[in-house]
Protein backbone atom coordinates (compact mmCIF):
# COMPACT_ATOMS: atom_id res chain seq x y z
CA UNK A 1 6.34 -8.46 55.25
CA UNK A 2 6.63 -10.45 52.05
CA UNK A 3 10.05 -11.46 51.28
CA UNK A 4 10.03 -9.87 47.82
CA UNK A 5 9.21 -7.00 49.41
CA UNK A 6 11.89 -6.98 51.73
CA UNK A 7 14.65 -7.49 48.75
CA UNK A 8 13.26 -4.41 47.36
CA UNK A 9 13.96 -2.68 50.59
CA UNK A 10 17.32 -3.81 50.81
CA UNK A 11 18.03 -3.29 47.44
CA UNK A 12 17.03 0.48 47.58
CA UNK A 13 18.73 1.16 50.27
CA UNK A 14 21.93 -0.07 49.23
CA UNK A 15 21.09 2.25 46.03
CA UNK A 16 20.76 4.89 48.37
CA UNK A 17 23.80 4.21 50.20
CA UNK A 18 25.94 3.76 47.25
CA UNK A 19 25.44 6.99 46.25
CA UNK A 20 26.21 8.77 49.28
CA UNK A 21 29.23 6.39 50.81
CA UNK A 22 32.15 6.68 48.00
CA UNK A 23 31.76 10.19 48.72
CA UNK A 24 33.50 9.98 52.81
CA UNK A 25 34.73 6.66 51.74
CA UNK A 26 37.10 8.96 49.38
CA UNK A 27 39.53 7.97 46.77
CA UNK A 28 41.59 5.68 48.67
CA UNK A 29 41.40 1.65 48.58
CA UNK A 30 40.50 0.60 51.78
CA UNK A 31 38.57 -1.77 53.25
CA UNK A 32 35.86 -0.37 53.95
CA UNK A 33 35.44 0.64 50.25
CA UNK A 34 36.27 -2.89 48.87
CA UNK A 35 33.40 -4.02 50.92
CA UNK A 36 31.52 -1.43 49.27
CA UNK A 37 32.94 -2.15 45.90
CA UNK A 38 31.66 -6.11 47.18
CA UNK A 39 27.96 -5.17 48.25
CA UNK A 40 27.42 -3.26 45.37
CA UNK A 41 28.52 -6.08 43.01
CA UNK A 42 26.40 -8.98 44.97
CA UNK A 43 23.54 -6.62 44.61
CA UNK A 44 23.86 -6.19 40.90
CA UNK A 45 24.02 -10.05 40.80
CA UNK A 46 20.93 -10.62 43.37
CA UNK A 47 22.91 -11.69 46.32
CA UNK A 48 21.00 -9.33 48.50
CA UNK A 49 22.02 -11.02 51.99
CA UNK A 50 25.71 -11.47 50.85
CA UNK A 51 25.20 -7.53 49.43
CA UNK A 52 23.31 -6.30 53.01
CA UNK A 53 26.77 -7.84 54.79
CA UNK A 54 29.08 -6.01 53.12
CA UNK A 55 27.53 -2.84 53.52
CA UNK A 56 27.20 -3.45 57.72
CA UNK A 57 30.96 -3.88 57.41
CA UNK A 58 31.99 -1.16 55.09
CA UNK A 59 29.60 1.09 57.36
CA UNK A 60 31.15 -0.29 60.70
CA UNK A 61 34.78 0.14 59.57
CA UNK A 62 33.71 3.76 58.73
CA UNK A 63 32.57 4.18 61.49
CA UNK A 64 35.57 3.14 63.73
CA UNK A 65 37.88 5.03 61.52
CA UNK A 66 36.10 8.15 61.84
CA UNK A 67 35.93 7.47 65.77
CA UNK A 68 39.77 6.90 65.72
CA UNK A 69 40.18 9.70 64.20
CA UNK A 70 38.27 12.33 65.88
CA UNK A 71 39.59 11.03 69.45
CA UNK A 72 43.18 11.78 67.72
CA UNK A 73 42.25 15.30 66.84
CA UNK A 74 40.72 15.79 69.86
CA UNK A 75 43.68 14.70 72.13
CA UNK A 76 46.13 16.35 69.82
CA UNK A 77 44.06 19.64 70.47
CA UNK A 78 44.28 19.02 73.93
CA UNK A 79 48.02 18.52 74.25
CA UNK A 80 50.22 21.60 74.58
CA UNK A 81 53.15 20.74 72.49
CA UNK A 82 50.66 19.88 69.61
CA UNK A 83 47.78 22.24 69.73
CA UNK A 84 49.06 24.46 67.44
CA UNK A 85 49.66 22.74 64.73
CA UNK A 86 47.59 21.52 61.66
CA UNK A 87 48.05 17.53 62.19
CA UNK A 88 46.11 15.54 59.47
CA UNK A 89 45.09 11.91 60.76
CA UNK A 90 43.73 9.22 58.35
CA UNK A 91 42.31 6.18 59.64
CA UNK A 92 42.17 2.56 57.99
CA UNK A 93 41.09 -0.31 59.98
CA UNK A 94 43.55 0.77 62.61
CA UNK A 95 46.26 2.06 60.30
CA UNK A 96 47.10 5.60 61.30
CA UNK A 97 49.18 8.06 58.75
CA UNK A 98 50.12 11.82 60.25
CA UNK A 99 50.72 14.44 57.69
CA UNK A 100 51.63 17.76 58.87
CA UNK A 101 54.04 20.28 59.40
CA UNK A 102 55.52 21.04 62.92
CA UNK A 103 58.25 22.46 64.41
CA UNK A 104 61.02 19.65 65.52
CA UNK A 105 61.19 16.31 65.90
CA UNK A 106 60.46 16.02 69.41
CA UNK A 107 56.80 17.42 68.55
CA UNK A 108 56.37 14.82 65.50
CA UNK A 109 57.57 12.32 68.30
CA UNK A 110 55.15 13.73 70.52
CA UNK A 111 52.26 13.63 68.23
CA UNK A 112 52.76 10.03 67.28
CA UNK A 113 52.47 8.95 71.08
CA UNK A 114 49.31 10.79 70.99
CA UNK A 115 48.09 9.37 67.89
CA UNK A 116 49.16 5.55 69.36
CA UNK A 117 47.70 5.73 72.91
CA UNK A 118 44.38 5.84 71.55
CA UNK A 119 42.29 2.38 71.84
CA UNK A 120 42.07 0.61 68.79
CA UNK A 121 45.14 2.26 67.03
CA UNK A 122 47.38 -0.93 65.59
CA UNK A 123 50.17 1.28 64.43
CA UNK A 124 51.42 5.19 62.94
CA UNK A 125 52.74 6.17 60.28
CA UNK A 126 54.40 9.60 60.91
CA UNK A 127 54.73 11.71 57.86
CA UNK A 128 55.39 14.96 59.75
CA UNK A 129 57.67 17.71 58.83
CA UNK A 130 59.65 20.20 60.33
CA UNK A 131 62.70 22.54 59.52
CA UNK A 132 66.13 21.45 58.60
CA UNK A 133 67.76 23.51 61.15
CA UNK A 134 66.27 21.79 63.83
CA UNK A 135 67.12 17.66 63.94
C-alpha cells in the first residue's frame, strides 16, 4: 500500500472514531479524552502518526477503565452486604469515585474494600450515603 493511501486510512478512521468516542468518553476531562482532544488536533494539522498514538491511548485507557469498572460491579453484586444496593463506579486511569446510597457506614466501608481490592485500582473516592440515624 502507497503511503498516501495509508494517511487516508488513518485519517478516516480517526473521523470515524471521533464521532463515536466523546460519546462513552462522556463529559468529564479525563485522560483518555485529552488524548482524544490531542489526536484529533494532530490530525487536523497532518500529524497522522502523532494523531494514530493518541487515539491507541485514549482507546486503551477506555478500555481499562471500563474493565475496572465492570469487575467492581461485578464483585459488588457478588458481595452480600452490597448486593442490594445501586453503587455507581467511575473509572479514570485508576481513580475510582463511588456514588450511591446505602444503608450505614459499615456498608460504604465495605464497598470501598471491594472497589480497592480490584487489580489496577490506585485509590477510592467514597461518595456514599446513608441515613443520619445510623453513624
Amino acid at each position: 500500500m502507497r503511503p498516501q493511501t495509508i494517511s487516508i486510512l488513518v485519517v478516516t478512521g480517526l473521523v470515524a472514531c471521533s464521532m463515536a468516542v466523546p460519546g462513552l468518553i462522556g463529559a468529564q476531562q479525563s485522560a483518555a479524552r485529552q488524548e482524544m482532544q490531542s489526536s484529533e488536533s494532530n490530525a487536523k494539522n497532518g500529524r497522522v502518526e502523532q494523531s494514530a498514538k493518541h487515539l491507541y491511548r485514549a482507546t486503551r485507557d477506555e478500555a481499562e477503565d471500563a474493565a475496572m469498572t465492570t469487575q467492581i460491579k461485578t464483585d459488588l453484586l457478588k458481595d452480600k452486604a452490597t448486593r442490594t444496593f445501586s453503587i455507581h463506579v467511575k473509572s479514570n486511569q485508576g481513580l475510582i469515585t463511588l456514588t450511591g446510597h446505602v444503608d450505614s457506614a459499615q456498608t460504604a466501608a465495605r464497598a470501598q474494600s471491594i472497589a480497592a481490592h480490584v487489580s489496577g485500582v490506585q485509590s477510592v473516592k467514597n461518595e456514599l450515603t446513608w441515613p443520619k440515624t445510623e453513624q
